[in-house]
C-alpha atoms as a PDB file:
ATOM      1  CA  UNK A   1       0.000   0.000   0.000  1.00  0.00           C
ATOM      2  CA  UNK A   2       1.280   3.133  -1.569  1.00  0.00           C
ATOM      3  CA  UNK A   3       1.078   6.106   0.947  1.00  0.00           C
ATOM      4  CA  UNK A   4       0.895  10.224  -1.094  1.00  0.00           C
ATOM      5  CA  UNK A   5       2.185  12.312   0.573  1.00  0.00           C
ATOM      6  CA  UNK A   6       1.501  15.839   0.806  1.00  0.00           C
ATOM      7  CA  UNK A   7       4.084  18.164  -0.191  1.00  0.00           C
ATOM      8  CA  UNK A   8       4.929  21.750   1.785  1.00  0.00           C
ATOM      9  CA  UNK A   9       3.633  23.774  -1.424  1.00  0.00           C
ATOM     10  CA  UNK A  10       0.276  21.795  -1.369  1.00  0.00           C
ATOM     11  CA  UNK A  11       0.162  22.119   2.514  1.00  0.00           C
ATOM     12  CA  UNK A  12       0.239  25.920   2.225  1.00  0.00           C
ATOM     13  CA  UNK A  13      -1.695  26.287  -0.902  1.00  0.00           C
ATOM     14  CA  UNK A  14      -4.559  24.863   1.351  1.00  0.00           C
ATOM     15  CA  UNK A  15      -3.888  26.981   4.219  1.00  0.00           C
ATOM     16  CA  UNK A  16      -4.203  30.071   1.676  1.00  0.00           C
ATOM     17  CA  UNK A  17      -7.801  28.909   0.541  1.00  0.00           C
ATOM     18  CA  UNK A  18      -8.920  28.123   4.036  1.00  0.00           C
ATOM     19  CA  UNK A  19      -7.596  31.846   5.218  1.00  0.00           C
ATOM     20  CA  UNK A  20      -9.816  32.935   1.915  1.00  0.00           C
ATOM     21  CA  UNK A  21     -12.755  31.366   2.814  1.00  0.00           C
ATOM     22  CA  UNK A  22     -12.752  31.927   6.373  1.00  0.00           C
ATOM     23  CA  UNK A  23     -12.204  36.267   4.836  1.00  0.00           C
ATOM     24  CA  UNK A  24     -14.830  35.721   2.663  1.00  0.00           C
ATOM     25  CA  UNK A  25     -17.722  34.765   5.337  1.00  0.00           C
ATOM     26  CA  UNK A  26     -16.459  37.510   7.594  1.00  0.00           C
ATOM     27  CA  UNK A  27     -16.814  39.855   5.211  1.00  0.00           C
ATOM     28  CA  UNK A  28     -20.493  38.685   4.339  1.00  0.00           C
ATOM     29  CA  UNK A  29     -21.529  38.528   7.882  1.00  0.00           C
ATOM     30  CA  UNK A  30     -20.535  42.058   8.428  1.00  0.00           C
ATOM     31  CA  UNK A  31     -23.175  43.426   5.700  1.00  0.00           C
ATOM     32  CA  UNK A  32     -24.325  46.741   6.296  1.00  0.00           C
ATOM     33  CA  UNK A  33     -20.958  47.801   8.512  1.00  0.00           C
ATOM     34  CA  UNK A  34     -18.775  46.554   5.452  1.00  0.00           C
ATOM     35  CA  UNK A  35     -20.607  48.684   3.285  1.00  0.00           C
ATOM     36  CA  UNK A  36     -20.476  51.663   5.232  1.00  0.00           C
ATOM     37  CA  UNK A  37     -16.474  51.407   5.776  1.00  0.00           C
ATOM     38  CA  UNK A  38     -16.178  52.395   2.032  1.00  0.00           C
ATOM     39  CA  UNK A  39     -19.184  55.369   2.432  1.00  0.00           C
ATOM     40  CA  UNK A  40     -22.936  55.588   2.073  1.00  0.00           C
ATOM     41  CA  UNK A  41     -25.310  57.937   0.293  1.00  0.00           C
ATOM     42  CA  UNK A  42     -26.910  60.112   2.721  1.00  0.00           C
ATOM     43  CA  UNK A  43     -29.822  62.633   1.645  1.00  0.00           C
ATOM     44  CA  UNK A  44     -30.881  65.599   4.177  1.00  0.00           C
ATOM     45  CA  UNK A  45     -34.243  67.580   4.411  1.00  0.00           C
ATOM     46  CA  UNK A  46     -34.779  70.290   6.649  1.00  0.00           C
ATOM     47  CA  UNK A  47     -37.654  71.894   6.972  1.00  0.00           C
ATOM     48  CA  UNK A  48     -38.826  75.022   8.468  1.00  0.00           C
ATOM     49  CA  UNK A  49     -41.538  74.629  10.999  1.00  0.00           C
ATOM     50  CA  UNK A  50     -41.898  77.965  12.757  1.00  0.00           C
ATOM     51  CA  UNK A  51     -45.340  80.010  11.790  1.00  0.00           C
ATOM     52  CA  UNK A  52     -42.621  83.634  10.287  1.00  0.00           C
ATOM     53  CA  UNK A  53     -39.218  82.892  11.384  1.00  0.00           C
ATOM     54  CA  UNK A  54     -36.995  82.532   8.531  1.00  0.00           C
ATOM     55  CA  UNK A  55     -33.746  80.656   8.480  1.00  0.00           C
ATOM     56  CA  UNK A  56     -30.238  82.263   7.234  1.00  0.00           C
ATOM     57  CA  UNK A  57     -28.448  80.048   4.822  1.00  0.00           C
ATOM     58  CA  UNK A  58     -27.716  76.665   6.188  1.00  0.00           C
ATOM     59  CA  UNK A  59     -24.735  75.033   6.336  1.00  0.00           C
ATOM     60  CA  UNK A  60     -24.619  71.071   6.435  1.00  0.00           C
ATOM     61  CA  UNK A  61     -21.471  69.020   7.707  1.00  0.00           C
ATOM     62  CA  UNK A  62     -20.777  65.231   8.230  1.00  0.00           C
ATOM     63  CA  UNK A  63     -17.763  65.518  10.100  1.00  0.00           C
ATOM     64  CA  UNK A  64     -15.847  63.128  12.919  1.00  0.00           C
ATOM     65  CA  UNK A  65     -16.763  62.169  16.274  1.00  0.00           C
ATOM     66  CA  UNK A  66     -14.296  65.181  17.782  1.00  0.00           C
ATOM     67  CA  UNK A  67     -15.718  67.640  15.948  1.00  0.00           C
ATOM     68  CA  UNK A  68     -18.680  70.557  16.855  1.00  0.00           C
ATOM     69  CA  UNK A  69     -20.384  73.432  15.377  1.00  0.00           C
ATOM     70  CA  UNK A  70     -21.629  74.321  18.814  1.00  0.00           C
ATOM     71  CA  UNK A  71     -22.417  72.543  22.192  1.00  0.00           C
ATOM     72  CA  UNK A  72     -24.945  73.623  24.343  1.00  0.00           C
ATOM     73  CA  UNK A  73     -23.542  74.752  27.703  1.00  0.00           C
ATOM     74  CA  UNK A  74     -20.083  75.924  26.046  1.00  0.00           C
ATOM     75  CA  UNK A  75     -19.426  79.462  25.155  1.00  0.00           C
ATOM     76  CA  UNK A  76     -19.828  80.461  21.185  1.00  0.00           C
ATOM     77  CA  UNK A  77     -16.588  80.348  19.138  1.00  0.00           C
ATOM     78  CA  UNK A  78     -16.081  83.463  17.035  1.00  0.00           C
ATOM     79  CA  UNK A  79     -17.097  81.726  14.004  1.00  0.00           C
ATOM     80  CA  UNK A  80     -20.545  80.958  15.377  1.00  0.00           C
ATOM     81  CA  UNK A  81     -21.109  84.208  17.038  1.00  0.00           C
ATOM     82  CA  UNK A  82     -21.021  85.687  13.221  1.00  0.00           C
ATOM     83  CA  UNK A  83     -23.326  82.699  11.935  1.00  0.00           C
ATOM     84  CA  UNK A  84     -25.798  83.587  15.012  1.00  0.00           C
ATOM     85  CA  UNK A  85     -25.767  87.522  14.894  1.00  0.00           C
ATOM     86  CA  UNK A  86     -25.521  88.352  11.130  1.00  0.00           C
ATOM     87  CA  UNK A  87     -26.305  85.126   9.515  1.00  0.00           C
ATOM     88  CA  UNK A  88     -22.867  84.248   8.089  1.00  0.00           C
ATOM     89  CA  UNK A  89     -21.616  80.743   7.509  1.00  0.00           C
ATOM     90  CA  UNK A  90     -18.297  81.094   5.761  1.00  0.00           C
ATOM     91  CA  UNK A  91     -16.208  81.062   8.830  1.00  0.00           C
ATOM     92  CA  UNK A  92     -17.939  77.848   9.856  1.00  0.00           C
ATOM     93  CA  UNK A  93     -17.737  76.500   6.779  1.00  0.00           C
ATOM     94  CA  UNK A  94     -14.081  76.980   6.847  1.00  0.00           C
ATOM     95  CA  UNK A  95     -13.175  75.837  10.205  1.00  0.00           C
ATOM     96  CA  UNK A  96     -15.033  72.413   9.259  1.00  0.00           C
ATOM     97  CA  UNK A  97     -13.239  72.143   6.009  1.00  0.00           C
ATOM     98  CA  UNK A  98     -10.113  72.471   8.407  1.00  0.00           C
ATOM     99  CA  UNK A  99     -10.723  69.687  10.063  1.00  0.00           C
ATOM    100  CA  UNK A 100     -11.911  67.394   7.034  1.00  0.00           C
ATOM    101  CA  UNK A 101     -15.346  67.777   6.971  1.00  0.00           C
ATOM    102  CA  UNK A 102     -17.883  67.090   4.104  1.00  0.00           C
ATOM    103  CA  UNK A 103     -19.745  70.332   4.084  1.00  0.00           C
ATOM    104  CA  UNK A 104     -22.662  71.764   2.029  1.00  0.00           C
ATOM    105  CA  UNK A 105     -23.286  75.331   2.229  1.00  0.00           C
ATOM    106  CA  UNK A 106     -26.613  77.154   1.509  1.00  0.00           C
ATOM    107  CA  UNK A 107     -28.663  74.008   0.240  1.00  0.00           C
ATOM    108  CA  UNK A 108     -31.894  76.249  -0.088  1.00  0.00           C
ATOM    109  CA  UNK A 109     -30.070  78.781  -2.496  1.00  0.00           C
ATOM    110  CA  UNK A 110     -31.248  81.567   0.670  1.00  0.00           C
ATOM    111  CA  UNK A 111     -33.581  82.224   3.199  1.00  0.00           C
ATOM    112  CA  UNK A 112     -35.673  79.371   4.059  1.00  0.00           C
ATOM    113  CA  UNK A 113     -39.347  80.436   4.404  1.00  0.00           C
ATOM    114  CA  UNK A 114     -41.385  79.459   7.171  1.00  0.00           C
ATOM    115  CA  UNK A 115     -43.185  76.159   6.048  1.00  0.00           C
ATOM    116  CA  UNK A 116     -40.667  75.468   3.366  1.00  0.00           C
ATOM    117  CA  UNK A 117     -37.645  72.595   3.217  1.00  0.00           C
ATOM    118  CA  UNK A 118     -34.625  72.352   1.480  1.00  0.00           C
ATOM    119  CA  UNK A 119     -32.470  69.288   0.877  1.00  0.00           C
ATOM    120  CA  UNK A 120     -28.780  68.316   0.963  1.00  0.00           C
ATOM    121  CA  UNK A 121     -26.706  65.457  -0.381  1.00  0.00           C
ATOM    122  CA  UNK A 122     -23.857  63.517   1.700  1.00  0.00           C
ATOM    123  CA  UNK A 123     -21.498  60.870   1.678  1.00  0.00           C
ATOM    124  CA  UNK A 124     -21.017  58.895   5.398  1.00  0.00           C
ATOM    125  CA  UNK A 125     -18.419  57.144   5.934  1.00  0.00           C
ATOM    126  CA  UNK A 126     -14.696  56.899   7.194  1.00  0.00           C
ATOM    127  CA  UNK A 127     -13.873  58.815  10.021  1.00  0.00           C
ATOM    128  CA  UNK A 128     -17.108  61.200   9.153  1.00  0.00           C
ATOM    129  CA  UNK A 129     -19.798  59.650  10.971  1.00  0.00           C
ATOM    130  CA  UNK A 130     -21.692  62.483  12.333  1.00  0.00           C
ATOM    131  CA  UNK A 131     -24.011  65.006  11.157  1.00  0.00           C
ATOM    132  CA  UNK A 132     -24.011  68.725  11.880  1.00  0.00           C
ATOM    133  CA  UNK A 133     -26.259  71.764  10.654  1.00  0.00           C
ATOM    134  CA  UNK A 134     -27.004  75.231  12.001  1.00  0.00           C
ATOM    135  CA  UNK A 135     -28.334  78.610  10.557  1.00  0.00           C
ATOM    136  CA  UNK A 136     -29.725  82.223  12.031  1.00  0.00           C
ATOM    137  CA  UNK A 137     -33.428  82.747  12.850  1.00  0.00           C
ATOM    138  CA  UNK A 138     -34.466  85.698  11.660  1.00  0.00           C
ATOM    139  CA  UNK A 139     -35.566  87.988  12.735  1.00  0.00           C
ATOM    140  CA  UNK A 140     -33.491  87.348  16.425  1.00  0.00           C
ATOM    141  CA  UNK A 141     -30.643  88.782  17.960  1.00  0.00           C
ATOM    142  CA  UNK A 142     -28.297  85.884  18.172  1.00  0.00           C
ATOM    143  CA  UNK A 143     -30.649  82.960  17.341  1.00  0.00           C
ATOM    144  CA  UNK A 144     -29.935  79.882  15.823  1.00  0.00           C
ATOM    145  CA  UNK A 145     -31.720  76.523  14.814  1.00  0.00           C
ATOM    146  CA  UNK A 146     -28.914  73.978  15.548  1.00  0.00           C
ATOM    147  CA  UNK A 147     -28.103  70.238  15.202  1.00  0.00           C
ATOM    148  CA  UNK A 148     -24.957  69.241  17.309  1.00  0.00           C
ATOM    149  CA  UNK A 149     -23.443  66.325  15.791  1.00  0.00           C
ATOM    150  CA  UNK A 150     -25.710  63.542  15.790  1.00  0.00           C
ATOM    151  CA  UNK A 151     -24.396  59.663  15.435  1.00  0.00           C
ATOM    152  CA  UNK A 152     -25.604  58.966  11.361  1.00  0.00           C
ATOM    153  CA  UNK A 153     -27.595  56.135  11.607  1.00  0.00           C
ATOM    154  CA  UNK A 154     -25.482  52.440   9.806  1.00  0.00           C
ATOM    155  CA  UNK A 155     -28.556  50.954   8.418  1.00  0.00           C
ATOM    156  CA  UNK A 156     -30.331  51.925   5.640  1.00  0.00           C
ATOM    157  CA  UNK A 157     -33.686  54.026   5.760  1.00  0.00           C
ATOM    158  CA  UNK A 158     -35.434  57.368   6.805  1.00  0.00           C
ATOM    159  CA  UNK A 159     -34.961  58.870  10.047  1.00  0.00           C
ATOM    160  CA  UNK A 160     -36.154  61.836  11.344  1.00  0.00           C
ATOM    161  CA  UNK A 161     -35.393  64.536  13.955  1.00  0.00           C
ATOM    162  CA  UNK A 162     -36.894  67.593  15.642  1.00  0.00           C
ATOM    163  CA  UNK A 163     -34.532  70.596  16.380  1.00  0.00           C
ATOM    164  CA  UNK A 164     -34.654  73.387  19.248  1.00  0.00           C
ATOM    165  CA  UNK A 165     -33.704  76.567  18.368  1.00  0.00           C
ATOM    166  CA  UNK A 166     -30.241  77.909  20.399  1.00  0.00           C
ATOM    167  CA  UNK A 167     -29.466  81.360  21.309  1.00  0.00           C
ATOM    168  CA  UNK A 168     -25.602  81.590  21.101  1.00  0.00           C
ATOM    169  CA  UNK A 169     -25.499  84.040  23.959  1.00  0.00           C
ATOM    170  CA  UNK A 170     -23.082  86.502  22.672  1.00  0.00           C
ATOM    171  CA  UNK A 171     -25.680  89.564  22.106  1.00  0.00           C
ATOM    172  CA  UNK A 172     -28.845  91.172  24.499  1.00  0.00           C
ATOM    173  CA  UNK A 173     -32.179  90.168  22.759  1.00  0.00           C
ATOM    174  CA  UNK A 174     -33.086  93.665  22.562  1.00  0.00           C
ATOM    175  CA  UNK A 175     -35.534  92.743  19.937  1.00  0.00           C
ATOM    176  CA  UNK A 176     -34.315  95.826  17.820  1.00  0.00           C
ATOM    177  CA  UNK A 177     -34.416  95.599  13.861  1.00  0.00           C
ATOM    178  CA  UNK A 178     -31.395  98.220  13.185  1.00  0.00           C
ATOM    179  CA  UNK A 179     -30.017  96.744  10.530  1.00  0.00           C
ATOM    180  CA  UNK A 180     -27.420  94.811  12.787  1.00  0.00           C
ATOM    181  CA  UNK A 181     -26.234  91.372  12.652  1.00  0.00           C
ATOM    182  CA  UNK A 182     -21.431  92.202  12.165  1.00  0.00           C
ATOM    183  CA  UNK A 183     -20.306  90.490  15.803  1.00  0.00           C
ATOM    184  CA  UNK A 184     -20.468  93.003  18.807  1.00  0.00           C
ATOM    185  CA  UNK A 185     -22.843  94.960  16.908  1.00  0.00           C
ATOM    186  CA  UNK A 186     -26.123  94.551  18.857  1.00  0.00           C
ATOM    187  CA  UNK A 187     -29.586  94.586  16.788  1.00  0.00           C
ATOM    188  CA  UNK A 188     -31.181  92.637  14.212  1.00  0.00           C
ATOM    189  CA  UNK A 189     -30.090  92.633  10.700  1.00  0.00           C
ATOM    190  CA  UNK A 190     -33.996  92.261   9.201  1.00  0.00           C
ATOM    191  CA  UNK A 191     -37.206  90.469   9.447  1.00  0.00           C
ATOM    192  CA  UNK A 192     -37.255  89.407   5.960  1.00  0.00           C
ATOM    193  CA  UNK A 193     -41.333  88.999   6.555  1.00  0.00           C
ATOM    194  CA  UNK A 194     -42.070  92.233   6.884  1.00  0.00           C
ATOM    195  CA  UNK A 195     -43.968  91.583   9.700  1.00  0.00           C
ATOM    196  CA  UNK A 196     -41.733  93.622  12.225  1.00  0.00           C
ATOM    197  CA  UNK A 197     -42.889  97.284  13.704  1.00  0.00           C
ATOM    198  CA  UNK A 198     -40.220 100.108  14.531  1.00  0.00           C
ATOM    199  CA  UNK A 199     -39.966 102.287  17.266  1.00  0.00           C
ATOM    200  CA  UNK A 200     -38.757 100.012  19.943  1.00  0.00           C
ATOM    201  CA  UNK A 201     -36.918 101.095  23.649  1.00  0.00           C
ATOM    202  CA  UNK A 202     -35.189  97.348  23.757  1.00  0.00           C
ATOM    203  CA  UNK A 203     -36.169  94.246  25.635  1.00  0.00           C
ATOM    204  CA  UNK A 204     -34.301  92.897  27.511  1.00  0.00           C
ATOM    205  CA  UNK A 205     -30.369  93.390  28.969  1.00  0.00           C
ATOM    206  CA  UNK A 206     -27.579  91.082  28.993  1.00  0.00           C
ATOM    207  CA  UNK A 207     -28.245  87.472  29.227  1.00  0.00           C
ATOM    208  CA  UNK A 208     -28.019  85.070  32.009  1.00  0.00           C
ATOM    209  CA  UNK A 209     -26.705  82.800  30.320  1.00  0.00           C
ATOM    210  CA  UNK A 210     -23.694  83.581  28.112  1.00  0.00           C
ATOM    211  CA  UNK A 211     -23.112  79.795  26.981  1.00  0.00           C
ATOM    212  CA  UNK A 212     -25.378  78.267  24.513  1.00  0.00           C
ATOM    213  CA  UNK A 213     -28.496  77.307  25.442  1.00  0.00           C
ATOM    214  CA  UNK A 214     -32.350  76.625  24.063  1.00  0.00           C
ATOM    215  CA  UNK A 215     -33.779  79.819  23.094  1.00  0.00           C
ATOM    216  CA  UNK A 216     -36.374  81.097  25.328  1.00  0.00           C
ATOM    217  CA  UNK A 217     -38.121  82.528  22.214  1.00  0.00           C
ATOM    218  CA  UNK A 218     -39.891  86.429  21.167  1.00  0.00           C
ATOM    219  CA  UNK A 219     -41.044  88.461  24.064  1.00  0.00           C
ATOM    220  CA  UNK A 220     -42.572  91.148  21.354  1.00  0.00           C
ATOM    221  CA  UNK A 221     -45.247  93.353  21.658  1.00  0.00           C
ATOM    222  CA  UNK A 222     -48.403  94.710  19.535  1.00  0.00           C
ATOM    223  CA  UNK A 223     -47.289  98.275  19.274  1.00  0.00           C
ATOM    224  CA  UNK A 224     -46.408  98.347  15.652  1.00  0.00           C
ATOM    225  CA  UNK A 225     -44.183 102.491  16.275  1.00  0.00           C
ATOM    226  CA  UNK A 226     -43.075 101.801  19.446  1.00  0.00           C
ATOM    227  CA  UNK A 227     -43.565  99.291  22.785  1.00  0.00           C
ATOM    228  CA  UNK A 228     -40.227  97.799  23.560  1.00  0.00           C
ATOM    229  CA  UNK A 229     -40.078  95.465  21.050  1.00  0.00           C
ATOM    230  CA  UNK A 230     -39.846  95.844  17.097  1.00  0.00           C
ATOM    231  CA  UNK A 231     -41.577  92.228  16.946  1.00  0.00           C
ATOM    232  CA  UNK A 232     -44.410  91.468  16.642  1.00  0.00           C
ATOM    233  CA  UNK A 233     -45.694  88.933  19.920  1.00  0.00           C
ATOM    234  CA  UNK A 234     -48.545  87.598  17.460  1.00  0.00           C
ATOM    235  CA  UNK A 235     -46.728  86.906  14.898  1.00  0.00           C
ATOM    236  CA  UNK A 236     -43.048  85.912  15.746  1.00  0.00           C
ATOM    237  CA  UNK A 237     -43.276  83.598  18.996  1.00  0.00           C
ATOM    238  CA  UNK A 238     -42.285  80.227  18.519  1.00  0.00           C
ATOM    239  CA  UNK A 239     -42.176  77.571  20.942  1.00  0.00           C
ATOM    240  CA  UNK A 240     -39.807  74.770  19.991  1.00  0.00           C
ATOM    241  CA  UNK A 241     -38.945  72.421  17.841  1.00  0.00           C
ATOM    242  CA  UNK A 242     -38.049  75.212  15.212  1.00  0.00           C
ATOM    243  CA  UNK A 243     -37.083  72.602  12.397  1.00  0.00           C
ATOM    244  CA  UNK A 244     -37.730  68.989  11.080  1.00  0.00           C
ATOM    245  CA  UNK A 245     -34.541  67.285   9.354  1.00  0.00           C
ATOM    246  CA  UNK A 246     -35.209  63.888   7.580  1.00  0.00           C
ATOM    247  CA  UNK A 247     -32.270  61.747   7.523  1.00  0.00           C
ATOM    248  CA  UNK A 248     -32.407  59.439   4.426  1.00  0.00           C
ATOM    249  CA  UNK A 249     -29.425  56.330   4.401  1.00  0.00           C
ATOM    250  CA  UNK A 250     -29.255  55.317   1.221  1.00  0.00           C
ATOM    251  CA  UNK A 251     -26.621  52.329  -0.421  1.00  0.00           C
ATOM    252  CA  UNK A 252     -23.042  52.742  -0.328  1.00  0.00           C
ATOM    253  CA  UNK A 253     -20.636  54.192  -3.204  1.00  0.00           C
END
């Protein structure tokens, strides 16, 4: 009786397809976190749900786990303290972009009207697993509807999220349309509804808070050429959530 033997190159030449299959049902049992290592579609709608508050441009980031456009509690960075006050994204946008983010600025193309949405198209994946947005209410002093880095969902489908609206406490809510809004300039820039009167002594002093923290929303009045208040209580109060954002996960690239 004739005994084979098994030479060394056959020996490893098995060892090699075991290792490959042994890789190969791994990687299936991983399934949606496989996919997701190499990025995933990710589709954003944000909509407006405040009766006349308009939103500034809004800027959209999928960024890493380290990274913030705000934090309640913490004091406002310079670059957010010009996105809250006048309405301007670019230094946000440019920090983020610093720190490898996957921004998109100004998805509406402008203001976003009360009652309207406006969408925004993202790849997840990598190290950029979280989701950030922000932009100005208007008409406020330093009031902002914010989204502070949220975990994007793995799996695929819709997911959807209500959003309080921040006052960066940097500025008094005097409730004064002056045509304000540069940093350390107090007033508001506009109310692009034209629903604001004029006339106003001021609101309010200093805040209590100089972190970030939920807005406590309009004090206003009815006096439409004077009262303390150029806002109108009727018409600009909100109580919160300000915004809706839709999170869609679609396939990966």
């Amino acid at each position: 009786m004739n005994t084979i033997k098994t030479s060394g190159r056959a020996s490893l030449a098995g060892a090699a397809l075991k290792k490959l299959m042994i890789g190969l049902l791994t990687a299936a049992s991983l399934g949606p976190m496989s996919a997701m290592a190499s990025g995933r579609h990710m589709s954003i709608e944000v909509t407006n749900l405040t009766n006349a508050i308009y939103f500034t441009p809004l800027l959209v980031s999928v960024h890493d786990a380290d990274t913030h456009m705000f934090q309640a509690g913490t004091a406002a960075s310079p670059s957010l303290q010009a996105m809250a006050e006048g309405g301007d994204i670019s230094f946000l946008d440019t920090d983020l972009s610093a720190l490898g983010a996957n921004n998109v600025v100004d998805p509406a193309g402008g203001l976003l009207a009360p009652g309207a949405s406006a969408s925004a198209t993202l790849m997840a994946g990598g190290h950029n697993r979280h989701l950030s947005l922000a932009a100005m209410l208007l008409p406020t002093n330093d009031g902002f509807v914010g989204l502070d880095a949220i975990r994007i969902p793995r799996k695929r489908g819709t997911y959807t999220y209500y959003l309080n609206g921040y006052d960066a406490g940097t500025e008094a809510n005097d409730e004064i349309i002056n045509g304000g809004g540069a940093p350390g300039t107090p007033g508001i820039p506009a109310d692009p509804g034209g629903n604001n009167g004029t006339g106003g002594s001021g609101v309010t002093g200093a805040d209590h808070n100089t972190t970030v923290h939920v807005h406590r929303g309009i004090v206003g009045d009815t006096d439409a050429t004077g009262g303390a208040s150029d806002l109108n209580s009727v018409v600009h109060q909100w109580i919160n959530p300000v915004a809706k954002v839709v999170i869609t996960i679609g396939g990966n690239n």
